[in-house]
N, C-alpha and C. Protein backbone atom coordinates (compact mmCIF):
# COMPACT_ATOMS: atom_id res chain seq x y z
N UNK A 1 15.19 -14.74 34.49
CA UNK A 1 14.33 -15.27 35.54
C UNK A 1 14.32 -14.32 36.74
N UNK A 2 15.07 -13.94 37.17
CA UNK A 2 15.36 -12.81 38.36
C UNK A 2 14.54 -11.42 37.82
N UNK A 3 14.63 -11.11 36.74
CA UNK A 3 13.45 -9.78 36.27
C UNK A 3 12.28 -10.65 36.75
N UNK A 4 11.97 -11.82 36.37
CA UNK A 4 10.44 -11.99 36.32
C UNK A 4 10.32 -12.38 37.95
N UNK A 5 11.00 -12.61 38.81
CA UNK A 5 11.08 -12.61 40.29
C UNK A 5 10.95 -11.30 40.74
N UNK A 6 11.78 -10.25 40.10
CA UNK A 6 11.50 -8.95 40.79
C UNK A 6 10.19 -8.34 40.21
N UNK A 7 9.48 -8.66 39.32
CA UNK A 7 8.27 -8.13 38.74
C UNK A 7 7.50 -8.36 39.75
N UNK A 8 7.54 -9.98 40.20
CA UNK A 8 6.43 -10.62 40.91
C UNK A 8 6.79 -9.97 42.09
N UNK A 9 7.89 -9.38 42.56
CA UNK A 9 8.17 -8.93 43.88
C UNK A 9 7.11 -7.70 43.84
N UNK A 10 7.21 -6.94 43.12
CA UNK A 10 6.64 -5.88 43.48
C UNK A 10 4.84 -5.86 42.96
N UNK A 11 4.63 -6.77 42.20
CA UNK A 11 3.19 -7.02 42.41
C UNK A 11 2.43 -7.52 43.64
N UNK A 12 3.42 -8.59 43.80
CA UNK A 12 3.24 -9.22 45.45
C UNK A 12 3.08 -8.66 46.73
N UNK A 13 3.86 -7.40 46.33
CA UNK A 13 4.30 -6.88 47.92
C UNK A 13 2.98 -5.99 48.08
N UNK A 14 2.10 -5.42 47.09
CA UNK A 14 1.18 -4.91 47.69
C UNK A 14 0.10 -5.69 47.90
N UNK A 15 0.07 -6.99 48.61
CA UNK A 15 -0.70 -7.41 49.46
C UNK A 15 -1.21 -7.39 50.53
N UNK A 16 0.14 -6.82 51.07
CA UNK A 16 0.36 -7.04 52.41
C UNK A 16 -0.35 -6.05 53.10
N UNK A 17 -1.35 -5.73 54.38
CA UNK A 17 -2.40 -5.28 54.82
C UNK A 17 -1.66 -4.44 56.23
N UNK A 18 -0.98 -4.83 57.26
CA UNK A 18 -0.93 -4.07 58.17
C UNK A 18 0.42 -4.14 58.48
N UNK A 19 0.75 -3.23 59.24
CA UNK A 19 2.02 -2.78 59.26
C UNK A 19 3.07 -3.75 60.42
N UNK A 20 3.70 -3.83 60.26
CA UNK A 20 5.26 -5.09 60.47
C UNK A 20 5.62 -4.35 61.93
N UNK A 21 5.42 -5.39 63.04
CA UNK A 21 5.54 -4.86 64.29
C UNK A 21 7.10 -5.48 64.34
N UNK A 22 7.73 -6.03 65.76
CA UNK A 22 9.08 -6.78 66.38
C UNK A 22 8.55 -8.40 66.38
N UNK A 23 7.16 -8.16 66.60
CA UNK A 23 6.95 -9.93 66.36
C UNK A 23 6.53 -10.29 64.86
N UNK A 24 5.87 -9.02 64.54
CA UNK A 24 5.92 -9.63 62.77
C UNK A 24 7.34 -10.11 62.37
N UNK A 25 8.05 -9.08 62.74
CA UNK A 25 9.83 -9.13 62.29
C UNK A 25 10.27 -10.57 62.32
N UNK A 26 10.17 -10.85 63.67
CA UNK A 26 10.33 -12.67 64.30
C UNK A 26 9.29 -13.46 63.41
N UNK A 27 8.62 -12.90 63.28
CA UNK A 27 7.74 -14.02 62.22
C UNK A 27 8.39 -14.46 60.96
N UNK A 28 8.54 -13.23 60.24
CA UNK A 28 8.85 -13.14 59.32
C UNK A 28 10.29 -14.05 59.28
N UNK A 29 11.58 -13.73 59.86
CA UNK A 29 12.56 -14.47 59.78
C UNK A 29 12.62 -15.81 60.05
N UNK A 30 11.70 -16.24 61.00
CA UNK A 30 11.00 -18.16 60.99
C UNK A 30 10.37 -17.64 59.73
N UNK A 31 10.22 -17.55 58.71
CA UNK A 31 9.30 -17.98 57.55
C UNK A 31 10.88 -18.30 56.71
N UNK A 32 11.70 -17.40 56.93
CA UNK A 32 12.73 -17.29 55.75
C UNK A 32 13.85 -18.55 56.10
N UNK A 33 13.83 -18.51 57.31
CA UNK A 33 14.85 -19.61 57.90
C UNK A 33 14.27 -21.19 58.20
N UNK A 34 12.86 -20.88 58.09
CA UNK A 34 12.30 -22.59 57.38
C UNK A 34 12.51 -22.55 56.22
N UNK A 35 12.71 -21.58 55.07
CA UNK A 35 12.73 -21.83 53.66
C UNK A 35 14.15 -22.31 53.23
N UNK A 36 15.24 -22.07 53.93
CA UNK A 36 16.67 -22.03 54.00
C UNK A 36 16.85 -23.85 54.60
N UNK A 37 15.86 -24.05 55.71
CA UNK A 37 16.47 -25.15 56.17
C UNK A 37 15.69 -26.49 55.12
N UNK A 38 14.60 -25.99 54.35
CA UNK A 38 14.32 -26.90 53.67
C UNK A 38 15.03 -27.05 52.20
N UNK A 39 15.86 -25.81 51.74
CA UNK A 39 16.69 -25.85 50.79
C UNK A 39 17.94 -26.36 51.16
N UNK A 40 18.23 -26.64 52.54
CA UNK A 40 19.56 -27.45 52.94
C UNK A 40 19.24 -29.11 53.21
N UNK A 41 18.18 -29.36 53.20
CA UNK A 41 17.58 -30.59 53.04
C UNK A 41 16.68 -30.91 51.79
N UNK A 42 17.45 -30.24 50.70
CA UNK A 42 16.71 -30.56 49.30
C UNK A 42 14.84 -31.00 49.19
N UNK A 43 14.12 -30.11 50.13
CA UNK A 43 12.59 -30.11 50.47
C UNK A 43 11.83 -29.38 49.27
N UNK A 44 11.67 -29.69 48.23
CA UNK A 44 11.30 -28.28 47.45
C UNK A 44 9.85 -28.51 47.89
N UNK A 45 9.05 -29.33 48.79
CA UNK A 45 8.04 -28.73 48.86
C UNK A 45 7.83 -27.71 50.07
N UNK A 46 8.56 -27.83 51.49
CA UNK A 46 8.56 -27.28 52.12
C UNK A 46 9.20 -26.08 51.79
N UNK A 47 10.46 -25.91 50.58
CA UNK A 47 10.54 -24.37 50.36
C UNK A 47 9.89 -23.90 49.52
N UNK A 48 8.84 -24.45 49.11
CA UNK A 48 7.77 -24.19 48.15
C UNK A 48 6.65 -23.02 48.90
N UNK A 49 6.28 -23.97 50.14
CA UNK A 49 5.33 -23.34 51.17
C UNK A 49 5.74 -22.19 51.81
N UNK A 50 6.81 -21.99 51.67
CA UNK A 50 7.00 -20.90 52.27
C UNK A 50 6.81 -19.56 51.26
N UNK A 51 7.06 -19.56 50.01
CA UNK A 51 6.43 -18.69 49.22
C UNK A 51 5.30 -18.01 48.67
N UNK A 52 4.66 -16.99 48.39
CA UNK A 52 3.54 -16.03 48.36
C UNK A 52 2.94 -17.30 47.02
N UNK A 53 1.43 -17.04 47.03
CA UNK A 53 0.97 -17.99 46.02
C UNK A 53 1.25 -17.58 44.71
N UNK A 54 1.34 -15.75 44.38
CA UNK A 54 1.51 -15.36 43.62
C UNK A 54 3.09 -15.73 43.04
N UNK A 55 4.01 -16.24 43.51
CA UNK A 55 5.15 -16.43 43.61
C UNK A 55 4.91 -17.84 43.04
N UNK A 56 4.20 -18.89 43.25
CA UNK A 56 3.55 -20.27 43.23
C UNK A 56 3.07 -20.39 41.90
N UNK A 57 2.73 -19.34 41.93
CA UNK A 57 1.63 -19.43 40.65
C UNK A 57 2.34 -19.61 39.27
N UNK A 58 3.48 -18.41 39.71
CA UNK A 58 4.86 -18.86 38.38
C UNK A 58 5.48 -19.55 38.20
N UNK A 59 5.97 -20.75 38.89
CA UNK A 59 6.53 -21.68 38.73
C UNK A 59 5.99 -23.14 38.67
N UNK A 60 4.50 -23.28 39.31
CA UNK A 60 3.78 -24.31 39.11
C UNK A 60 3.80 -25.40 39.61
N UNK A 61 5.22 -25.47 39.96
CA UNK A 61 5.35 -26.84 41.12
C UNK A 61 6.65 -26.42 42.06
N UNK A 62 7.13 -27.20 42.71
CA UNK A 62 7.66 -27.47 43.58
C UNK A 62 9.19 -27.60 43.16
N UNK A 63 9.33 -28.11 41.86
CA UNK A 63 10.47 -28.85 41.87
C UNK A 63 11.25 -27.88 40.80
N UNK A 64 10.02 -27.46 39.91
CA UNK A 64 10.62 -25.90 39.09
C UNK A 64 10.74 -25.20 39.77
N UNK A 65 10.43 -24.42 40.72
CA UNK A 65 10.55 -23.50 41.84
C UNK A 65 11.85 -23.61 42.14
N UNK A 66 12.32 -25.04 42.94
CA UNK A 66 13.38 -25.23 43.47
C UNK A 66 14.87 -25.46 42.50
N UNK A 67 14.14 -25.67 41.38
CA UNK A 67 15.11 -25.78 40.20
C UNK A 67 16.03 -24.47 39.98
N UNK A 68 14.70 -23.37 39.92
CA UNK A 68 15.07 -21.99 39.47
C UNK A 68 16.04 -21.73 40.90
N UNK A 69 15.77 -21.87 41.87
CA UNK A 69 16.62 -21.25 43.23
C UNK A 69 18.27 -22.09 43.22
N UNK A 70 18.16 -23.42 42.09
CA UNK A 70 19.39 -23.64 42.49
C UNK A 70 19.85 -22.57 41.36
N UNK A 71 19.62 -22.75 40.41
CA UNK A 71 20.39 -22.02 39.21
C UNK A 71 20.88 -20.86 39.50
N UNK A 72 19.91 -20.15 39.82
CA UNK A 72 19.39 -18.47 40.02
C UNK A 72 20.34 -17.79 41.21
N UNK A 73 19.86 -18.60 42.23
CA UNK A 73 19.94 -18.37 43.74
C UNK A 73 21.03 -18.91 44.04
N UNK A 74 22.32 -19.48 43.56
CA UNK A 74 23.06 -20.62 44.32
C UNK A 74 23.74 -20.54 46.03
N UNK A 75 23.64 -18.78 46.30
CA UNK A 75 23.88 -18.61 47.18
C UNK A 75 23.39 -18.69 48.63
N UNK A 76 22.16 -18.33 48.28
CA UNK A 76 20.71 -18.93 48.74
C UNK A 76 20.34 -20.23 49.25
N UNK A 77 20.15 -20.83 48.16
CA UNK A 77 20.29 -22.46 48.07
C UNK A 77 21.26 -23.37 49.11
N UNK A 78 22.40 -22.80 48.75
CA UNK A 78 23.83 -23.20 49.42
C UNK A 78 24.45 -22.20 49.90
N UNK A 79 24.89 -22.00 51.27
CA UNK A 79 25.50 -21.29 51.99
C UNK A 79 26.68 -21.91 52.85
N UNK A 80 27.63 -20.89 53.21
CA UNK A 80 28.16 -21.24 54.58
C UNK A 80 27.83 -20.30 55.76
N UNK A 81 27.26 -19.21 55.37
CA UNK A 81 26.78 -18.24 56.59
C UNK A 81 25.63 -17.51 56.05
N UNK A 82 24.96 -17.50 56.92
CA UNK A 82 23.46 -17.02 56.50
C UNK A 82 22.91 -16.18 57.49
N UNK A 83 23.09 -14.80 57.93
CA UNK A 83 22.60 -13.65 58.91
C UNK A 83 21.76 -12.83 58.85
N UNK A 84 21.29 -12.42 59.56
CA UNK A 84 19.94 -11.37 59.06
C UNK A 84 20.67 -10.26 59.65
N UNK A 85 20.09 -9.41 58.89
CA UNK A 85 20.44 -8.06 59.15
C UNK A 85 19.03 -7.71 59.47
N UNK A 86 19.02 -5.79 58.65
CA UNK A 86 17.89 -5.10 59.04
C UNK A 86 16.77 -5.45 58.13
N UNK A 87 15.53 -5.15 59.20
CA UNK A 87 14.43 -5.62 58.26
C UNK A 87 13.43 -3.89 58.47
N UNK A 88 12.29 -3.89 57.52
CA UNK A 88 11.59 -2.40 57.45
C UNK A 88 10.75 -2.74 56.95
N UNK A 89 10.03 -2.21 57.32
CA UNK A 89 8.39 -2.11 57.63
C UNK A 89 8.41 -1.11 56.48
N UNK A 90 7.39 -1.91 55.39
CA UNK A 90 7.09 -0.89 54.15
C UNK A 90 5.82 -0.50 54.21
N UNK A 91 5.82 0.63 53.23
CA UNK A 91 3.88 1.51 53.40
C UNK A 91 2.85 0.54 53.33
N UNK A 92 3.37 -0.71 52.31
CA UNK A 92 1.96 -1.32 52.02
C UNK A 92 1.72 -2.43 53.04
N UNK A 93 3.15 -2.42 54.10
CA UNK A 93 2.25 -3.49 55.02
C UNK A 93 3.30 -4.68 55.02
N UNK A 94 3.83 -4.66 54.00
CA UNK A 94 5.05 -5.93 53.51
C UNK A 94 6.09 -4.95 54.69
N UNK A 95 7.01 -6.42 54.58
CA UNK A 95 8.12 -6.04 55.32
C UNK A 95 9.52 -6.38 54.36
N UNK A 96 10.22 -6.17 54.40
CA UNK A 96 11.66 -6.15 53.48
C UNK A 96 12.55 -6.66 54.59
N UNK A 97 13.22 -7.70 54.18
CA UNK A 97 14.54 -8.67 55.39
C UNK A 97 15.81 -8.27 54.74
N UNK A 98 16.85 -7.93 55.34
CA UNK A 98 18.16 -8.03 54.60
C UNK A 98 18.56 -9.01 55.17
N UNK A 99 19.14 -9.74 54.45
CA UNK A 99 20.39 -11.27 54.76
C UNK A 99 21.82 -10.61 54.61
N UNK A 100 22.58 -10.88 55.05
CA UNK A 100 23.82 -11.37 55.10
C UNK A 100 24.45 -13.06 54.50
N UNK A 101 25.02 -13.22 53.30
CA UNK A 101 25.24 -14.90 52.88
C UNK A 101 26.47 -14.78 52.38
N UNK A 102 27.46 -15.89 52.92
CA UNK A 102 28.25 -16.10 52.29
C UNK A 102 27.84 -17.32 51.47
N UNK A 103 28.72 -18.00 50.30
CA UNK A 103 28.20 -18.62 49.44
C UNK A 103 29.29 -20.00 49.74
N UNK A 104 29.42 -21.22 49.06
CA UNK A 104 30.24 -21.60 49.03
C UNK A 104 31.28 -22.09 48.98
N UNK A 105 31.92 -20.57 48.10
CA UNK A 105 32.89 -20.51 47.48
C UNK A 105 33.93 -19.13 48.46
N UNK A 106 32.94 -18.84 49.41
CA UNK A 106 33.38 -18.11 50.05
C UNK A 106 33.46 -16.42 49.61
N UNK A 107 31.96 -16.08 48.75
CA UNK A 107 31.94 -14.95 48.55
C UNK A 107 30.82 -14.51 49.66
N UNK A 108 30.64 -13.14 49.10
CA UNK A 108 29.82 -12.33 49.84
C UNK A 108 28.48 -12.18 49.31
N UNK A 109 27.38 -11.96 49.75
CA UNK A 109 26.32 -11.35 48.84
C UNK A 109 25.47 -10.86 49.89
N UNK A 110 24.52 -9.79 49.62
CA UNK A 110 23.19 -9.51 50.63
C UNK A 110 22.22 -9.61 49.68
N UNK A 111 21.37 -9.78 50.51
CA UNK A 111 19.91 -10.37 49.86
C UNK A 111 18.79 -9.64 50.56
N UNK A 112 17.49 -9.00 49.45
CA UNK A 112 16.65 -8.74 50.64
C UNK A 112 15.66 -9.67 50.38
N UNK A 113 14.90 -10.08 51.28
CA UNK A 113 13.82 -10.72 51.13
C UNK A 113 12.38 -9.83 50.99
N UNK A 114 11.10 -10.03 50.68
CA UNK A 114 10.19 -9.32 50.63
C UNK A 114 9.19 -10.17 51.01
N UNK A 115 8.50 -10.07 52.35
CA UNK A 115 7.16 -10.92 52.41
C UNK A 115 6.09 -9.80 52.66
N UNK A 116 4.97 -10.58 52.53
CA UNK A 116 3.49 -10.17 52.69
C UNK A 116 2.78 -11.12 52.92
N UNK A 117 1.99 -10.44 53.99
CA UNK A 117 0.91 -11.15 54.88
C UNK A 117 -0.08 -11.64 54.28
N UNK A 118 -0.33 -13.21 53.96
CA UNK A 118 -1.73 -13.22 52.85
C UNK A 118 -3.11 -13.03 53.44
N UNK A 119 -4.17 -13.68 53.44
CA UNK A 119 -5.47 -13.45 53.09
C UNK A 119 -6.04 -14.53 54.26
N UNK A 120 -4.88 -15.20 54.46
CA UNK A 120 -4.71 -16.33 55.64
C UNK A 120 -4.15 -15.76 57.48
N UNK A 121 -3.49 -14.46 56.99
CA UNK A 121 -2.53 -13.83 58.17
C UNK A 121 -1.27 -14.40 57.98
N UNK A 122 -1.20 -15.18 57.23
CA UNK A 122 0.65 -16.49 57.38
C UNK A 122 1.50 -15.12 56.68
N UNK A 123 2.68 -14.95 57.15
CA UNK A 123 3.42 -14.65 55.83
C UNK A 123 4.23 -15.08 55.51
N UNK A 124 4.13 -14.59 53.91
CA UNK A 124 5.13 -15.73 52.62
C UNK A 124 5.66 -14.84 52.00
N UNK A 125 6.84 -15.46 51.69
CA UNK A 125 8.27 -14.26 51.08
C UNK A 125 7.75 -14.29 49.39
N UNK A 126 7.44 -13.15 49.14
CA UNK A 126 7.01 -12.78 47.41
C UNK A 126 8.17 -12.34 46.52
N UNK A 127 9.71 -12.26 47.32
CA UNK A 127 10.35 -12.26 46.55
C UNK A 127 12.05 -12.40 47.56
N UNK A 128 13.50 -12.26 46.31
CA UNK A 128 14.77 -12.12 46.66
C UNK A 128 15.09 -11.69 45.93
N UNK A 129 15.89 -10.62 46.55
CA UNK A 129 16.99 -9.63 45.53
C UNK A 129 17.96 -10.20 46.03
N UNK A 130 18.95 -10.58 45.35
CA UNK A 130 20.37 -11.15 45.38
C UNK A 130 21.23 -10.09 44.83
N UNK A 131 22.57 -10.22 45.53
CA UNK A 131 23.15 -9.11 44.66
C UNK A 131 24.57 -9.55 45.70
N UNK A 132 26.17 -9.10 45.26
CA UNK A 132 26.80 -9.58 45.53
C UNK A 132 27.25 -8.30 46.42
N UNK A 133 27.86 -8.37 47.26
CA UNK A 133 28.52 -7.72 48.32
C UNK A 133 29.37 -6.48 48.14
N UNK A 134 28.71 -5.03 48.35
CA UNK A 134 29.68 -4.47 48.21
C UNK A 134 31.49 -4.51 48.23
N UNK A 135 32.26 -4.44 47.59
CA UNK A 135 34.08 -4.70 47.92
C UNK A 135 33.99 -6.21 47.63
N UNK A 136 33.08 -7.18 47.32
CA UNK A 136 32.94 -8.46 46.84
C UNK A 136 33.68 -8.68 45.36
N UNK A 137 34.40 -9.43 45.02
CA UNK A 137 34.51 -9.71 43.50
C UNK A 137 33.67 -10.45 43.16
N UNK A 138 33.58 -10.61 41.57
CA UNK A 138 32.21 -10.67 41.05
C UNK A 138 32.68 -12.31 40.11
């Protein structure tokens, strides 16, 4: 499932139209940190909305979506610390978020996020790379 998340990541990301200013940046992290607070309040439709349609389109509802993020994502899903790091402004206009998450069980992981601006101006995260923390055990 995570290949077919990173596929869609990078189909997704060339949507995105103009380039990622300090308030896109702020935008962007209110998009990711409503998606977080509706996965801490078991919302799968509100963390539904926060995703690219193309992202939507693969999972079909709301509740598969949110299904796959517990399985997939558990760190994501469930946290005890959740930080943003650096975010970058990519060629096509998308912007890339790094997270900081502990999980919890008390590991480490960084995550990047990937949004793009739709067709609306909103932007919606088209993807997460998860991956566990450098010096992290696995």
């Amino acid at each position: 499932m995570r290949t077919l998340v990173a596929l869609m990541t990078l189909l997704a990301v060339g949507q995105g139209a103009l380039a990622a200013d300090e308030g896109d940046r702020e935008t962007v992290r209110a998009v990711i940190l409503r998606q977080q607070d509706a996965f801490r309040h078991d919302d799968a439709l509100r963390a539904y909305a926060e995703a690219a349609p193309a992202i939507r389109a693969i999972f079909g509802s709301p509740e598969i979506f949110i299904g796959m993020v517990r399985q997939g994502y558990a760190a994501v899903y469930r946290n005890r610390r959740f930080e943003f790091g650096t975010a970058e402004a990519l060629p096509d206009g998308s912007l890339a978020q790094g997270v900081r998450i502990q999980d919890q069980e008390g590991a480490d992981w960084e995550a990047i996020y990937t949004l793009a601006r739709g067709a609306d101006g909103a932007w919606r995260i088209t993807g997460c790379r998860l991956r566990k923390a450098p010096g992290a055990s696995a």
